[in-house]
PDB file of N, CA and C in Angstrom:
ATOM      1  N   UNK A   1       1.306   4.019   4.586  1.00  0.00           N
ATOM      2  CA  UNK A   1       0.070   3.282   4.520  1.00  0.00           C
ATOM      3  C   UNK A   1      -0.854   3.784   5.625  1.00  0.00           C
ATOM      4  N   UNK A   2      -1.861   4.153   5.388  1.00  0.00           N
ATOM      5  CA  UNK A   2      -3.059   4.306   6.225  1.00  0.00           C
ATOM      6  C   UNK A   2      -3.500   3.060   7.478  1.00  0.00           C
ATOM      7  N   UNK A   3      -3.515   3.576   8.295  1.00  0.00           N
ATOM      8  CA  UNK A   3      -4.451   2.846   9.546  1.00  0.00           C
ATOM      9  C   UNK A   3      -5.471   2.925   9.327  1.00  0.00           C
ATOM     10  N   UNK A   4      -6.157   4.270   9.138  1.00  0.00           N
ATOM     11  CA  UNK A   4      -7.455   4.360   9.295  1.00  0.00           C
ATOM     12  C   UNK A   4      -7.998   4.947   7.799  1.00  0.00           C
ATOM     13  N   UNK A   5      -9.310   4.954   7.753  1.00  0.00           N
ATOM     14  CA  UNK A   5      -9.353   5.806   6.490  1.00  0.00           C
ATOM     15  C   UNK A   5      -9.712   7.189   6.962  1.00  0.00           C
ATOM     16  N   UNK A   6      -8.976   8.068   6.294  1.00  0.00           N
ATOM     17  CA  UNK A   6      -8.958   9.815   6.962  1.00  0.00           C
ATOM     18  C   UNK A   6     -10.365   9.882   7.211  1.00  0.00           C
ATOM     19  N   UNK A   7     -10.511  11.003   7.672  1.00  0.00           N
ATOM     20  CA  UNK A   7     -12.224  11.482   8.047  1.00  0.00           C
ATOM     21  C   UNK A   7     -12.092  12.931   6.700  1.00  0.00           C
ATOM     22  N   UNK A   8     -13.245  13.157   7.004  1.00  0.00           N
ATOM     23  CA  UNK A   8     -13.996  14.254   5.798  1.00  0.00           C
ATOM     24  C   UNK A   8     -12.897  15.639   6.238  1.00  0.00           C
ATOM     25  N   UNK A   9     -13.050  15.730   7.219  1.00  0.00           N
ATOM     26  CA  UNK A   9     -12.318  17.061   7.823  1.00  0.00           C
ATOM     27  C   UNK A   9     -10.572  16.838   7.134  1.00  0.00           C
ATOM     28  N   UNK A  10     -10.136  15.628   7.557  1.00  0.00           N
ATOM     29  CA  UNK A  10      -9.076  15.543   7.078  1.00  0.00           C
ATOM     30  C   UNK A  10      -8.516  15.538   5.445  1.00  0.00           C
ATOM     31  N   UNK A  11      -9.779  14.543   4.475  1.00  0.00           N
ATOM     32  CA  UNK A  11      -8.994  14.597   3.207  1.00  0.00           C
ATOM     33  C   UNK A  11      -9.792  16.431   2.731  1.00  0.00           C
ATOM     34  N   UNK A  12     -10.634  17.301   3.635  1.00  0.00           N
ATOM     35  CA  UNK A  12     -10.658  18.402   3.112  1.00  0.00           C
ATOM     36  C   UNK A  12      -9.384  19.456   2.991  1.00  0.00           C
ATOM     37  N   UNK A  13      -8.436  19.178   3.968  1.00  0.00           N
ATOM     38  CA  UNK A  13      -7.319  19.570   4.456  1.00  0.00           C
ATOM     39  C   UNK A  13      -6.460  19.003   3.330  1.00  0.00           C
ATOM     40  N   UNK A  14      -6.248  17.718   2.868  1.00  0.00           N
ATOM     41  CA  UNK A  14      -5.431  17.051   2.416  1.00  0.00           C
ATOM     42  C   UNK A  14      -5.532  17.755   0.927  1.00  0.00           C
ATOM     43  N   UNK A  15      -6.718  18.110   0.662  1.00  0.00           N
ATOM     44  CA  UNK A  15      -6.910  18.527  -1.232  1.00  0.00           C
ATOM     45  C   UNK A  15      -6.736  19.918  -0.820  1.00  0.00           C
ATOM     46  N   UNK A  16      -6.891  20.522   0.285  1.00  0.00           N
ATOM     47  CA  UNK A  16      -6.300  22.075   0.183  1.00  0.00           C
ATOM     48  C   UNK A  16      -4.801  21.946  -0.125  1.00  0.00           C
ATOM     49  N   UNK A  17      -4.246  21.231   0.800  1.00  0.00           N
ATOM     50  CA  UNK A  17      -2.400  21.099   0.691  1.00  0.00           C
ATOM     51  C   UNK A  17      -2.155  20.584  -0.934  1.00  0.00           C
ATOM     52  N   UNK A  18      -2.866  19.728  -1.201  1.00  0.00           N
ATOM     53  CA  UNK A  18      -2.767  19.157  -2.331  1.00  0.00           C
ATOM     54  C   UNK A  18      -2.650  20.479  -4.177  1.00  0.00           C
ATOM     55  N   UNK A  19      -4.016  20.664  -4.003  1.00  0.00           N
ATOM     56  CA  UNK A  19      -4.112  21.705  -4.550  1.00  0.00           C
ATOM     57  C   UNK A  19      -3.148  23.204  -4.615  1.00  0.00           C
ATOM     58  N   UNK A  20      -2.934  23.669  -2.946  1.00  0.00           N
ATOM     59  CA  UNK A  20      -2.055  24.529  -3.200  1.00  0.00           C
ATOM     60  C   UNK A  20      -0.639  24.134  -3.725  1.00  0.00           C
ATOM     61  N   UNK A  21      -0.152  22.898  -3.581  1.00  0.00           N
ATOM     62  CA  UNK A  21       1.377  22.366  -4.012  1.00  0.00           C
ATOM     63  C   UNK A  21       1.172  22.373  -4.802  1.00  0.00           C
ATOM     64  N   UNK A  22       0.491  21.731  -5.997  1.00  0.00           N
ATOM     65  CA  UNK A  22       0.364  21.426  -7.731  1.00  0.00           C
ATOM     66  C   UNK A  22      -0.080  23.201  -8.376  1.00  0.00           C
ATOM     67  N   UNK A  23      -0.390  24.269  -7.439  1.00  0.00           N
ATOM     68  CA  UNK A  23      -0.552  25.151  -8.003  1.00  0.00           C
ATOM     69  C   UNK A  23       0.892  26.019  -7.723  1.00  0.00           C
ATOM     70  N   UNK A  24       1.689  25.831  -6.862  1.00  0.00           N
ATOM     71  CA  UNK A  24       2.854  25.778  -6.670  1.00  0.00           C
ATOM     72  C   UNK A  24       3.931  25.843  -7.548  1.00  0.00           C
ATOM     73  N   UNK A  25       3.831  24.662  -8.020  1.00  0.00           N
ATOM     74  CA  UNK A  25       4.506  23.878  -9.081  1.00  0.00           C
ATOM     75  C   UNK A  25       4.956  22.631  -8.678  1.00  0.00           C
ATOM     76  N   UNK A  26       4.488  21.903  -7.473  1.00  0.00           N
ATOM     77  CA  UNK A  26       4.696  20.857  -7.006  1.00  0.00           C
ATOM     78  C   UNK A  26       3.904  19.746  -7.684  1.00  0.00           C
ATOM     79  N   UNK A  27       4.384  18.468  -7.026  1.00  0.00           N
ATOM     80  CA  UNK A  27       3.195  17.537  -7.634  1.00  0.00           C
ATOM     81  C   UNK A  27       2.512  17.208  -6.694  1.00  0.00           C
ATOM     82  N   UNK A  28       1.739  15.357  -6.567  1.00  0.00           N
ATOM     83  CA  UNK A  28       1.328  15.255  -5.429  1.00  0.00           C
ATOM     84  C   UNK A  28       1.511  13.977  -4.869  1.00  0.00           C
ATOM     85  N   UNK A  29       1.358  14.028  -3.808  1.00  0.00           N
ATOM     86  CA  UNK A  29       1.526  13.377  -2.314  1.00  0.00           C
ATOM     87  C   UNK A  29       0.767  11.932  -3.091  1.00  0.00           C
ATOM     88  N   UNK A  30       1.178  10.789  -2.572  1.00  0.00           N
ATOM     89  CA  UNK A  30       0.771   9.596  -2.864  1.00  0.00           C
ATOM     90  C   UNK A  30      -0.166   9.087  -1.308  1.00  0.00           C
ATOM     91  N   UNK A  31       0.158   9.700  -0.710  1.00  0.00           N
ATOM     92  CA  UNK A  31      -0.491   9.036   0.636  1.00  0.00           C
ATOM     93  C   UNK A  31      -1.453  10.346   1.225  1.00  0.00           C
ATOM     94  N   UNK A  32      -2.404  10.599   0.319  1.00  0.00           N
ATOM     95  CA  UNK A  32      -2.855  12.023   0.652  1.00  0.00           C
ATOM     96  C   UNK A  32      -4.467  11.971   1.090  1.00  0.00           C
ATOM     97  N   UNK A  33      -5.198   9.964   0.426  1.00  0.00           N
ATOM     98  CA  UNK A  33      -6.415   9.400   0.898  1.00  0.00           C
ATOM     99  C   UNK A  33      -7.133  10.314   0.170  1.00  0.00           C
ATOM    100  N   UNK A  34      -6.919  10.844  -1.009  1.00  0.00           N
ATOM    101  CA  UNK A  34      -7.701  11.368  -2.459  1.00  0.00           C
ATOM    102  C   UNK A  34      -7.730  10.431  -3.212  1.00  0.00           C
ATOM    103  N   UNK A  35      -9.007  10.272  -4.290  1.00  0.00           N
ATOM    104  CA  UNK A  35      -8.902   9.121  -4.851  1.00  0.00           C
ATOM    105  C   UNK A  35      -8.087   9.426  -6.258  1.00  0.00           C
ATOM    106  N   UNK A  36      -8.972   8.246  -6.946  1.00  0.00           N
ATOM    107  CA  UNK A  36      -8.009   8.292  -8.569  1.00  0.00           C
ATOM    108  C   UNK A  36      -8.372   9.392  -9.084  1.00  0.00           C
ATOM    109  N   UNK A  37      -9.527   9.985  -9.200  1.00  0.00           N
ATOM    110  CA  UNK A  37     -10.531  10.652 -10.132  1.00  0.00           C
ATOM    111  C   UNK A  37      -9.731  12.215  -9.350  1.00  0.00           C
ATOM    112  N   UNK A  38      -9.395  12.429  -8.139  1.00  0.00           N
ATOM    113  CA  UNK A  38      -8.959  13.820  -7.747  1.00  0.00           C
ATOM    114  C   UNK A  38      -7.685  13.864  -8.030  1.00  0.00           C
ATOM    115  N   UNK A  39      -6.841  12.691  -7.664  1.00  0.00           N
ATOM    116  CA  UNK A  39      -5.462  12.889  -8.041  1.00  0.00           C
ATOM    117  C   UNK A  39      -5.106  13.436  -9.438  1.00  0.00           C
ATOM    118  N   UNK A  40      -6.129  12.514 -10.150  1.00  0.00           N
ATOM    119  CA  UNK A  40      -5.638  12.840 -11.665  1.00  0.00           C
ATOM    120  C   UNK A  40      -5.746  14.271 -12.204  1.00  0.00           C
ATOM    121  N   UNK A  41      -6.943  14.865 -11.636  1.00  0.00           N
ATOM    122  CA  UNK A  41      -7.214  16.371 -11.730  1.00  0.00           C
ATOM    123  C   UNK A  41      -6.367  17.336 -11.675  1.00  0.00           C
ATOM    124  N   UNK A  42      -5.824  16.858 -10.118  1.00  0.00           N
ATOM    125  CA  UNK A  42      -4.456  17.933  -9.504  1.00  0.00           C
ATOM    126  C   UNK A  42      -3.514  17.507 -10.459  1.00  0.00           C
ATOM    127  N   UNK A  43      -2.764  16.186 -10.627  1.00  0.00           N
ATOM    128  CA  UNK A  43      -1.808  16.083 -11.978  1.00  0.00           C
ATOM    129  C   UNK A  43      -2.124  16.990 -12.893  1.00  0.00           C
ATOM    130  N   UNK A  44      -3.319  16.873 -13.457  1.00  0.00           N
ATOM    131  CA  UNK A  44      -3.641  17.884 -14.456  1.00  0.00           C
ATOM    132  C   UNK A  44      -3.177  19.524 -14.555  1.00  0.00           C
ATOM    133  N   UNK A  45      -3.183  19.599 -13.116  1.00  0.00           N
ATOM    134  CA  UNK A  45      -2.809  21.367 -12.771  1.00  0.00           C
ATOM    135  C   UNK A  45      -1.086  21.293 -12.682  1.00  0.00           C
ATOM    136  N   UNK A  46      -0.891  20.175 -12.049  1.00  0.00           N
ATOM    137  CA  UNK A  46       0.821  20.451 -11.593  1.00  0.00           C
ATOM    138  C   UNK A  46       1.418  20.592 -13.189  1.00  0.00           C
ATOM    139  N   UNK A  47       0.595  19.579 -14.167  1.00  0.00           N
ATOM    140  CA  UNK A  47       1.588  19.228 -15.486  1.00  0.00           C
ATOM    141  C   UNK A  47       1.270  21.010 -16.290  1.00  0.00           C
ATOM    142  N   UNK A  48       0.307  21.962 -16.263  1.00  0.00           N
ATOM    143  CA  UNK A  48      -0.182  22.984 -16.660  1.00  0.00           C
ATOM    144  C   UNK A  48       0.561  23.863 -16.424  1.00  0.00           C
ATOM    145  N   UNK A  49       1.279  23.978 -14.888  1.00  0.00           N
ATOM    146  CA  UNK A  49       2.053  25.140 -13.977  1.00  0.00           C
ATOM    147  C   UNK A  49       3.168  25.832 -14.938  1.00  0.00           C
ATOM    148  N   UNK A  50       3.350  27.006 -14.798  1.00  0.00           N
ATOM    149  CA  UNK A  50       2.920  27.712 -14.142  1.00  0.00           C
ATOM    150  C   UNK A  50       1.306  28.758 -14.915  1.00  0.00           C
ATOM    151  N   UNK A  51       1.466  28.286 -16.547  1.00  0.00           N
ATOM    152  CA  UNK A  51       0.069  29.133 -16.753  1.00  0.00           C
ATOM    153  C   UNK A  51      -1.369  27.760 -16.490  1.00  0.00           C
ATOM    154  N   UNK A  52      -1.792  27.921 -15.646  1.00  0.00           N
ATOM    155  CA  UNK A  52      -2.778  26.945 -15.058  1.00  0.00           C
ATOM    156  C   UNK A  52      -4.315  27.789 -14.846  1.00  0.00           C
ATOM    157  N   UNK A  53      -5.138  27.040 -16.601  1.00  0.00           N
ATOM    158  CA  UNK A  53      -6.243  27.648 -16.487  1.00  0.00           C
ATOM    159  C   UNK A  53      -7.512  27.546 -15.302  1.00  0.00           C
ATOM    160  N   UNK A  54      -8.302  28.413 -15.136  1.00  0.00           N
ATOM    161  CA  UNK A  54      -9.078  28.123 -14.295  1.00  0.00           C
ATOM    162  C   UNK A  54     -10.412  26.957 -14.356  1.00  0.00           C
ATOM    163  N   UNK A  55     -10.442  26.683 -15.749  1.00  0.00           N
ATOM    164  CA  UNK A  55     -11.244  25.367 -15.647  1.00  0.00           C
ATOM    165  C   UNK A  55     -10.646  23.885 -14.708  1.00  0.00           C
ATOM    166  N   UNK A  56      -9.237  24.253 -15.047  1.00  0.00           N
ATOM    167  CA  UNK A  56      -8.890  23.114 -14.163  1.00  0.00           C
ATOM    168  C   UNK A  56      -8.794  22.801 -12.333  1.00  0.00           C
ATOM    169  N   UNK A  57      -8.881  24.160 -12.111  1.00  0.00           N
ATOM    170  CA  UNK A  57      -8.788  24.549 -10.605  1.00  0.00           C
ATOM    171  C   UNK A  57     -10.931  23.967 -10.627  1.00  0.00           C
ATOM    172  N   UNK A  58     -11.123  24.441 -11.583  1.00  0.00           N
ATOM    173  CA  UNK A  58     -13.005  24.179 -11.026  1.00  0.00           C
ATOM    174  C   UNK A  58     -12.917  22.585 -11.252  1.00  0.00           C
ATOM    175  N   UNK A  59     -12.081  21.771 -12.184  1.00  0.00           N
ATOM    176  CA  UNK A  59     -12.221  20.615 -12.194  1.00  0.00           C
ATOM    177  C   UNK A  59     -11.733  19.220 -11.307  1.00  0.00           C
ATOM    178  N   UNK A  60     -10.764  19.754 -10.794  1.00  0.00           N
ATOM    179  CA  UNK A  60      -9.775  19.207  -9.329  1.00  0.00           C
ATOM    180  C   UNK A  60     -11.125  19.623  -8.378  1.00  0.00           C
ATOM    181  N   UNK A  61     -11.801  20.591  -8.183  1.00  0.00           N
ATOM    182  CA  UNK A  61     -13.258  21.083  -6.834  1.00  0.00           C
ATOM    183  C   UNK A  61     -14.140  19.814  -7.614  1.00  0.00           C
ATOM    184  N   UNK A  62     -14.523  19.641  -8.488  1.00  0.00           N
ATOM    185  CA  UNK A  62     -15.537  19.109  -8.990  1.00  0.00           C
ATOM    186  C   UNK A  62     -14.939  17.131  -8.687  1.00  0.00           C
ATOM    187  N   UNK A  63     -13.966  16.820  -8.949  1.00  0.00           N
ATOM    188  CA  UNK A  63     -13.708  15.950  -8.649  1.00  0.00           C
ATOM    189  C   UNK A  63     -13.407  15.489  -7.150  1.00  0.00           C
ATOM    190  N   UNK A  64     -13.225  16.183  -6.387  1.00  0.00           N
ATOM    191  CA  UNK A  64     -13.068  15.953  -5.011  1.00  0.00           C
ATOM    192  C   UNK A  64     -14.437  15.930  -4.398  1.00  0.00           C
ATOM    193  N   UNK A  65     -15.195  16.993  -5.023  1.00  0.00           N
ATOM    194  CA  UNK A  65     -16.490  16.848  -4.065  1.00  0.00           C
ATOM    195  C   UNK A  65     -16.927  16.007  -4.929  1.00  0.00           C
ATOM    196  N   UNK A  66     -16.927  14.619  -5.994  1.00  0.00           N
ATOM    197  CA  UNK A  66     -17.231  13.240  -6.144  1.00  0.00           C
ATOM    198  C   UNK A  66     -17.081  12.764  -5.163  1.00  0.00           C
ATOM    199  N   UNK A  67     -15.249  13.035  -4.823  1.00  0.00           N
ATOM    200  CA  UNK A  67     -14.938  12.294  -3.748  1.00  0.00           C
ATOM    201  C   UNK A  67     -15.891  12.073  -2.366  1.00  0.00           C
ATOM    202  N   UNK A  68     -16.106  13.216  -1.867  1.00  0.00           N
ATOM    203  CA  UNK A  68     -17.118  13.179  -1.137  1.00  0.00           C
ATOM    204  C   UNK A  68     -17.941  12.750  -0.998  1.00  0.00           C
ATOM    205  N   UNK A  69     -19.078  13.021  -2.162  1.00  0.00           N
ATOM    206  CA  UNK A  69     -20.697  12.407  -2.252  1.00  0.00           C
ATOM    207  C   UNK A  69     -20.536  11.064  -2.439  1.00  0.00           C
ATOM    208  N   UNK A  70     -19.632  10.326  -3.518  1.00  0.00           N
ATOM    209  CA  UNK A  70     -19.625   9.176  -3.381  1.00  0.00           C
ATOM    210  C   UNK A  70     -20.066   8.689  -5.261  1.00  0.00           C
ATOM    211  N   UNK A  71     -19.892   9.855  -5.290  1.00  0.00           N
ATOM    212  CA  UNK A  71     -19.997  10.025  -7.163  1.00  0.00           C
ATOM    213  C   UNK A  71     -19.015   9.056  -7.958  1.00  0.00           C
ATOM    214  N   UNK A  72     -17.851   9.316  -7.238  1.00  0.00           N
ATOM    215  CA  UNK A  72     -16.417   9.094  -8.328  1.00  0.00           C
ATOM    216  C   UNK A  72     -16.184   7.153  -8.146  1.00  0.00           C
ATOM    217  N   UNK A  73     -16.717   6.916  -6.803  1.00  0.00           N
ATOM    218  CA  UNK A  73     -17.035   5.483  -6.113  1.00  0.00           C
ATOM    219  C   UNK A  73     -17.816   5.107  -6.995  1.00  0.00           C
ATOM    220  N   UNK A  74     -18.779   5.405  -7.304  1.00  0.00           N
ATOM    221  CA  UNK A  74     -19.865   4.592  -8.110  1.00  0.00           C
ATOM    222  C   UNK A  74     -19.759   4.650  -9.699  1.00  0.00           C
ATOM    223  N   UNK A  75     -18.939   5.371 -10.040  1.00  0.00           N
ATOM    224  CA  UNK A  75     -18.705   5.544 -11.194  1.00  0.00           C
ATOM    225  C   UNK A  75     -17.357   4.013 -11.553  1.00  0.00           C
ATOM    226  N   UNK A  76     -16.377   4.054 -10.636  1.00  0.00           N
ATOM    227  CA  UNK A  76     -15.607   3.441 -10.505  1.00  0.00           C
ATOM    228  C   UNK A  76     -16.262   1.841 -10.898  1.00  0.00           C
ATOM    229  N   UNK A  77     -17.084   1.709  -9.901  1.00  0.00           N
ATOM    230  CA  UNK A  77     -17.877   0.733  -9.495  1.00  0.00           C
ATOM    231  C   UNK A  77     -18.570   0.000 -10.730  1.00  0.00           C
ATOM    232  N   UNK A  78     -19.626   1.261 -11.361  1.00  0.00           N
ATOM    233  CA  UNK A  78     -19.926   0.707 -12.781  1.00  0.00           C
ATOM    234  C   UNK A  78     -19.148   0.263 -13.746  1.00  0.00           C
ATOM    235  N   UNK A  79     -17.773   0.836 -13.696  1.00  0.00           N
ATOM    236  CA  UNK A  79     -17.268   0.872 -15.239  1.00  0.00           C
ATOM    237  C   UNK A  79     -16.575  -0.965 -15.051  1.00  0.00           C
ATOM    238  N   UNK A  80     -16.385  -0.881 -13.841  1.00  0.00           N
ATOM    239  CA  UNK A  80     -15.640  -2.394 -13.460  1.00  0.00           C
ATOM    240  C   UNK A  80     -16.800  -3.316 -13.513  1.00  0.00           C
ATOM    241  N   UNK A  81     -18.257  -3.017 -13.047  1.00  0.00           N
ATOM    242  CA  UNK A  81     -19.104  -3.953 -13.755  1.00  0.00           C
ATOM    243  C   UNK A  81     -19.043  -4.136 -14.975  1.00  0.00           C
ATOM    244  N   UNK A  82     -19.194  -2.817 -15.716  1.00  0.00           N
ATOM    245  CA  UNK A  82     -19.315  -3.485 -17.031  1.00  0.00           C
ATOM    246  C   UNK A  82     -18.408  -3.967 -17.722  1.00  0.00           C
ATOM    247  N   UNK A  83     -16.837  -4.050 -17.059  1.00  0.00           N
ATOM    248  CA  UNK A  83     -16.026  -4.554 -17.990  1.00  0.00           C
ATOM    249  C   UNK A  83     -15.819  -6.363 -17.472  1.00  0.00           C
ATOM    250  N   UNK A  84     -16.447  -6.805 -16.434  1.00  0.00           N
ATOM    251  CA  UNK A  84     -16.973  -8.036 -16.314  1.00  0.00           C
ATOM    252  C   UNK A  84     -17.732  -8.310 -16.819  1.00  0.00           C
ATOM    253  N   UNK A  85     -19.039  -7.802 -17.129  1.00  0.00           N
ATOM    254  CA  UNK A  85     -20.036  -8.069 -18.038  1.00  0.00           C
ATOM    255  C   UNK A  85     -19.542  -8.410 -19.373  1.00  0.00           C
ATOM    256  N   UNK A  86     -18.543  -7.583 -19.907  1.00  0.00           N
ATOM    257  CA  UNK A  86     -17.836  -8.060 -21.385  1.00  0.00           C
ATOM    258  C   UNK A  86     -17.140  -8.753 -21.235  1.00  0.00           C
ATOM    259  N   UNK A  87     -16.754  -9.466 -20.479  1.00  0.00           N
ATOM    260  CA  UNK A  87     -16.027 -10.434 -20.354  1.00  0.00           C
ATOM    261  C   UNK A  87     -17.056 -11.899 -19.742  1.00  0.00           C
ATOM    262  N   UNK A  88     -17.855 -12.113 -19.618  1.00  0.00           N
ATOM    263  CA  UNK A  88     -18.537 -12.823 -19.514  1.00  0.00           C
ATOM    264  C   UNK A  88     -19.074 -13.741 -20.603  1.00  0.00           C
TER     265      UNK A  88
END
């Protein structure tokens, strides 16, 4: 469990390790402070290994730098509004 929440420097580190293990043939780390939207990506590559196309290596980058900007948060964010809204 986390103390803190990692810093930028750190989960950049964390999706390098991440990434290189699932390209590996590993899977991934549960305590790695990547969110849902990156984890699922890298799953995507580990379940592919060992022929692992390159759209998916651009799609694990594309989902992490959500992570970053704050993309994959707000996306999150909406979809849970609107599934209160239907339930309303």
């Amino acid at each position: 469990m986390f103390v803190d929440y990692p810093t930028e420097d750190e989960l950049r580190q964390n999706f390098v390790d991440a990434l290189a293990a699932v390209r590996g043939g590993d899977g991934v780390s549960s305590d790695n402070g990547l969110d849902v939207r990156t984890v699922h990506a890298l799953w995507e590559i580990a379940d592919a290994y060992p022929n692992i196309p390159d759209n998916l290596i651009v799609a694990a980058g594309a989902a992490f730098a959500g992570q970053l900007d704050g993309t994959n948060a707000a996306a999150r964010q909406a979809a849970i509004d609107r599934a209160f809204e239907q339930n309303e």
